[in-house]
Protein backbone atom coordinates (compact mmCIF):
# COMPACT_ATOMS: atom_id res chain seq x y z
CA UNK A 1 74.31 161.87 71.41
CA UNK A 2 72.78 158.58 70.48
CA UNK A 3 74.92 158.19 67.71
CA UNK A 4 77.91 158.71 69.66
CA UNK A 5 76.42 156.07 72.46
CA UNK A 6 75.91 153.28 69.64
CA UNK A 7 79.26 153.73 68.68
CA UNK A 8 80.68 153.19 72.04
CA UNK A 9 78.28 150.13 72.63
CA UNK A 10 79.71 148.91 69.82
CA UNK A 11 82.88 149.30 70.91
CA UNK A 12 82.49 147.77 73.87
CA UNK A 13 80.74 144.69 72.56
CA UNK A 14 83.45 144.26 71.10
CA UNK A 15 86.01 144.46 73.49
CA UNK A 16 84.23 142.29 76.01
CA UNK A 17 83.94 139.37 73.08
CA UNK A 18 88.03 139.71 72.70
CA UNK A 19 88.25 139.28 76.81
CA UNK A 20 86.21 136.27 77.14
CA UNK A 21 88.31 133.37 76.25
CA UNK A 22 85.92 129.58 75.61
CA UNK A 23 86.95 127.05 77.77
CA UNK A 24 89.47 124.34 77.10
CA UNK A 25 87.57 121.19 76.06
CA UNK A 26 88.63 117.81 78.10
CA UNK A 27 90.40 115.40 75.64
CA UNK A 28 88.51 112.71 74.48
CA UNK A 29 89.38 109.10 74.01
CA UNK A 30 88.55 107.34 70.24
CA UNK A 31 86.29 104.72 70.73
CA UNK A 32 89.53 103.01 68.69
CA UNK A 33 92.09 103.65 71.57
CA UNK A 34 89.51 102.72 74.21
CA UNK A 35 89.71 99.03 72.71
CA UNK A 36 93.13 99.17 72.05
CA UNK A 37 94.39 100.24 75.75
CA UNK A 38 91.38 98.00 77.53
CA UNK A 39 93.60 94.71 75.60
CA UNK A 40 97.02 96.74 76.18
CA UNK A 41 96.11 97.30 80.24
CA UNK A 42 94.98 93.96 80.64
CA UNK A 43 98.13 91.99 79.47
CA UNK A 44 99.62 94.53 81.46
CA UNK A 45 97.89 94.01 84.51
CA UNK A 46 98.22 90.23 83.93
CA UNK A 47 101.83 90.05 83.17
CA UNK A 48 103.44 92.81 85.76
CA UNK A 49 101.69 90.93 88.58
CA UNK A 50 104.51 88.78 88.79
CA UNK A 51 107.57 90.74 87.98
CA UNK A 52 109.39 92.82 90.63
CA UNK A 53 109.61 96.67 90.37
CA UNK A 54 113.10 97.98 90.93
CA UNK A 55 114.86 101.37 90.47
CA UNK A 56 118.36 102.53 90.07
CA UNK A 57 120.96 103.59 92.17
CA UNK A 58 121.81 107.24 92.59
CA UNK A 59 123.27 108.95 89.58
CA UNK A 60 125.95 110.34 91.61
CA UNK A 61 126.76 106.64 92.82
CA UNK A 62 127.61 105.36 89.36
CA UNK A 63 131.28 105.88 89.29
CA UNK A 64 132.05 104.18 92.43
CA UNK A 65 129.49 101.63 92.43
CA UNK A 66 128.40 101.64 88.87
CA UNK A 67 124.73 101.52 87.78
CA UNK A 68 122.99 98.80 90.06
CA UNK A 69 119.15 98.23 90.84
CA UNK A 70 117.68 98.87 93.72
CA UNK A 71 114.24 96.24 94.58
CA UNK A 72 111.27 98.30 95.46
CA UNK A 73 109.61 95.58 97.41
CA UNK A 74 106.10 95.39 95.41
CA UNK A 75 105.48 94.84 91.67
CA UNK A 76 104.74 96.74 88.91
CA UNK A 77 100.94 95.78 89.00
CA UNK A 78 99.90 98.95 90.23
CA UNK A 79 101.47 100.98 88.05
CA UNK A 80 100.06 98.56 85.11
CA UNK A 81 96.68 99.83 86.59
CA UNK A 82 97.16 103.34 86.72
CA UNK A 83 98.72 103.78 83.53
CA UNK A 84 96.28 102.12 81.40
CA UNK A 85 93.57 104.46 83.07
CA UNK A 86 96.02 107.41 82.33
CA UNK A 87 96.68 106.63 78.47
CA UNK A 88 93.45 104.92 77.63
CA UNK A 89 90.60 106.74 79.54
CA UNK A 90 88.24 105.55 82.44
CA UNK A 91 86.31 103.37 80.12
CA UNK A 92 89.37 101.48 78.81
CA UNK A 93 90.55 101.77 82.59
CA UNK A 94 87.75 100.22 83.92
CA UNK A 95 87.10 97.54 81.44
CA UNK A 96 90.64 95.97 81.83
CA UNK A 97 90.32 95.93 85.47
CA UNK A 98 86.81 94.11 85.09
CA UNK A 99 88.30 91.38 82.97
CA UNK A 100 91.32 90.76 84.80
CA UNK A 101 88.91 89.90 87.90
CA UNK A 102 86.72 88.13 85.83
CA UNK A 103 89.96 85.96 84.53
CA UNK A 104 91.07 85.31 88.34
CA UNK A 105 87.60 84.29 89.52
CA UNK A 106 87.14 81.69 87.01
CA UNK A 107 90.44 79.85 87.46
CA UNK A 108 92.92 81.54 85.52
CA UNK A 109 96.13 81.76 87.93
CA UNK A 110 96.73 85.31 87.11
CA UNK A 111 96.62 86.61 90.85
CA UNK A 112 99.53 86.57 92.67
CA UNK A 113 98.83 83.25 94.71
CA UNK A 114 96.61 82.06 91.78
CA UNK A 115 92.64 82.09 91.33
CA UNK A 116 89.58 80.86 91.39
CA UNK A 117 86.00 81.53 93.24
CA UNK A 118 87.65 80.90 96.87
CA UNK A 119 90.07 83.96 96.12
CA UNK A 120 87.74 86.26 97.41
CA UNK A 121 88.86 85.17 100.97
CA UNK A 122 92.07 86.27 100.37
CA UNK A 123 93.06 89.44 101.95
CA UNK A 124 94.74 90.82 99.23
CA UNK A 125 91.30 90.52 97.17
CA UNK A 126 89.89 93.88 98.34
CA UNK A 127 92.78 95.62 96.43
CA UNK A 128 92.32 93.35 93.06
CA UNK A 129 88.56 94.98 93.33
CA UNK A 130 89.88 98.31 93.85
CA UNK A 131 91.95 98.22 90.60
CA UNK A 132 88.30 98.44 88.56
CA UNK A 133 87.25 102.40 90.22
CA UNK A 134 90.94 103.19 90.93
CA UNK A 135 91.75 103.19 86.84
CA UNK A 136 88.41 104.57 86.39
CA UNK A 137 89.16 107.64 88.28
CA UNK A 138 92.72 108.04 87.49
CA UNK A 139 91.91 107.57 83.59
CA UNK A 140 88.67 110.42 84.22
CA UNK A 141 91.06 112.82 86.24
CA UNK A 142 93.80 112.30 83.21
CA UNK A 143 91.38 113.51 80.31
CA UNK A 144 89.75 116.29 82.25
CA UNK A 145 92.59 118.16 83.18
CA UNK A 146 95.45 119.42 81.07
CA UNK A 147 98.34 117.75 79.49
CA UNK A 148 101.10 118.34 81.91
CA UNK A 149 103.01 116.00 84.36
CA UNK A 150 101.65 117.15 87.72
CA UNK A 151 97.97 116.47 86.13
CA UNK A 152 99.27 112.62 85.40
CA UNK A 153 100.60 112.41 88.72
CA UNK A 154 97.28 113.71 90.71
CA UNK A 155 95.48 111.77 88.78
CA UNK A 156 97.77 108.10 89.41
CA UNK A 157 97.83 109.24 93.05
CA UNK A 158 94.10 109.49 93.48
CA UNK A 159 93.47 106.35 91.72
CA UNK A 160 96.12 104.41 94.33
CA UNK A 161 94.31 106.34 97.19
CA UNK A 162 90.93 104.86 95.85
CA UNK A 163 92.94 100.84 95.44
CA UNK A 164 94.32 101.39 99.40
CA UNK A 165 90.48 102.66 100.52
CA UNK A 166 88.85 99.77 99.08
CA UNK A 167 91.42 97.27 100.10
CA UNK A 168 91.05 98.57 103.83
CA UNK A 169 87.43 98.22 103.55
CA UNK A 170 87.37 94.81 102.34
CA UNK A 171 90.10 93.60 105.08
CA UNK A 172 87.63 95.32 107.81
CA UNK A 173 84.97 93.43 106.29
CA UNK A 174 86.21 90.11 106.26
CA UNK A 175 87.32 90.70 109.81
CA UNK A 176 83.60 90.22 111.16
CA UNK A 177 83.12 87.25 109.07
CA UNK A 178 86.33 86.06 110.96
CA UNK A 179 87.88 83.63 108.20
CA UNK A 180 90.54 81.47 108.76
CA UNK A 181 93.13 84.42 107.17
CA UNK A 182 91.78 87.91 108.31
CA UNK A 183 90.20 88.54 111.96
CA UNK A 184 89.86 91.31 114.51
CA UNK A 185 93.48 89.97 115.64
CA UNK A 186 95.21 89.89 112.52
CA UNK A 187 93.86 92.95 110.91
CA UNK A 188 96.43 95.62 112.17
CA UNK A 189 99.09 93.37 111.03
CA UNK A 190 97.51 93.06 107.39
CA UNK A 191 96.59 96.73 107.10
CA UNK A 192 100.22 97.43 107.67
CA UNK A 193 101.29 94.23 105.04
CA UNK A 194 99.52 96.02 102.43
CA UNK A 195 99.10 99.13 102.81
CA UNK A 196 101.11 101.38 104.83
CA UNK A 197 104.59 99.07 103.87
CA UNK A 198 104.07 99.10 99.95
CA UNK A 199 102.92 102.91 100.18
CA UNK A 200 106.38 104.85 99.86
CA UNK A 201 107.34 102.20 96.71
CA UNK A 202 104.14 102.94 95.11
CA UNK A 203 104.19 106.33 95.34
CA UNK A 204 107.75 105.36 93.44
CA UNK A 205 105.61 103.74 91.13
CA UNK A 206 103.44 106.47 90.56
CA UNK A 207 106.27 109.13 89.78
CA UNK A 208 107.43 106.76 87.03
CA UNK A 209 103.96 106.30 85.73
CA UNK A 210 103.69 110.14 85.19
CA UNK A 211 106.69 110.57 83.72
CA UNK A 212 105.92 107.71 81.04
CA UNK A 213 102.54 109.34 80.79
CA UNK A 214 103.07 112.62 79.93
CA UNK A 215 106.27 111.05 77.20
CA UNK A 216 103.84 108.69 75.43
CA UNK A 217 100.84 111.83 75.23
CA UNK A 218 103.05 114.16 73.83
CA UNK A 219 104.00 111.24 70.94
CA UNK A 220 100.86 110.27 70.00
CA UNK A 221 99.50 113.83 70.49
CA UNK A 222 96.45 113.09 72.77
């Protein structure tokens, strides 16, 4: 009888160790890449500030109209954010986002009306400052969960949620300082400006950021 009990403990050691499966390890960023996408995101950031984002016409639509674009109404600096965090990581993310302030602060003319230490009155400012979490999060959602194309989209659209938050935040603060460009009477108008207008063509934005995720992963296998 014990010998027949040993056996089937045994047995059923070893049945249990075939059942438990270890746990998929998040993908991790080389300190190489990191550097590499913190440069990349930055020009990105920098350059895509001032060019237009635009889709096609319908598929469908081609053989009447032939292939046209179609102006989304913002520019492609969002998606510039969002995708370094997605390819490079939250650190790379992060860091870009941190310089390109830095750069606008101290008089470069990368914002969109320019730069300089008075920019922080403009209302679009709170949104520049939510770039820096908004790639950190998307790029720490994109390597913790698994390589697919719904993963790269939750993880852009979280970031954008965190870019809108701190923008609205910063436009409600400013309002009770009362400066000459955002007050308690102007605010509804600028939440609406830039936030709920640009929303639908960002969300455009982030589909297309996804989709170029997910390509670019699966060719440099991370």
């Amino acid at each position: 009888m014990k010998l027949r009990f040993l056996v089937n403990t045994k047995r059923n050691r070893k049945k249990s160790k075939l059942v438990v499966t270890p746990q998929q390890s998040p993908t991790k960023v080389s300190p190489t890449n990191e550097f590499l996408w913190a440069i990349i995101g930055l020009l990105l950031t920098v350059f895509s500030t001032f060019v237009q984002a635009f889709m096609t016409n319908s598929p469908w639509a081609w053989e009447q109209q032939g292939l046209e674009s179609v102006p989304l109404g913002v520019t492609f600096q969002v998606g510039a954010v969002l995708l370094t965090g997605c390819m490079g990581g939250k650190n790379a993310g992060i860091l870009s986002q941190i310089a390109y302030v830095f750069l606008g602060l101290f008089g470069l003319p990368v914002f969109a009306q320019g730069g300089g230490l008075n920019y922080w009155q403009e209302p679009s400012f709170g949104y520049l400052l939510g770039f820096i979490p908004g790639a950190w999060l998307c790029g720490f959602m994109a390597f913790r969960m698994r390589r697919k194309l719904e993963s790269f989209a939750w993880s852009a659209v979280c970031g954008l949620l965190i870019i809108h938050l701190s923008g609205l935040a910063y436009l409600i603060g400013l309002s009770f300082l009362n400066t000459t460009q955002v007050s308690f009477n102007t605010l509804p108008e600028l939440m609406m400006n830039y936030s709920l207008t640009p929303l639908p063509s960002q969300l455009v934005i982030v589909c297309a950021v996804a989709v170029l995720t997910y390509i670019l992963r699966q060719l440099l296998f991370y």
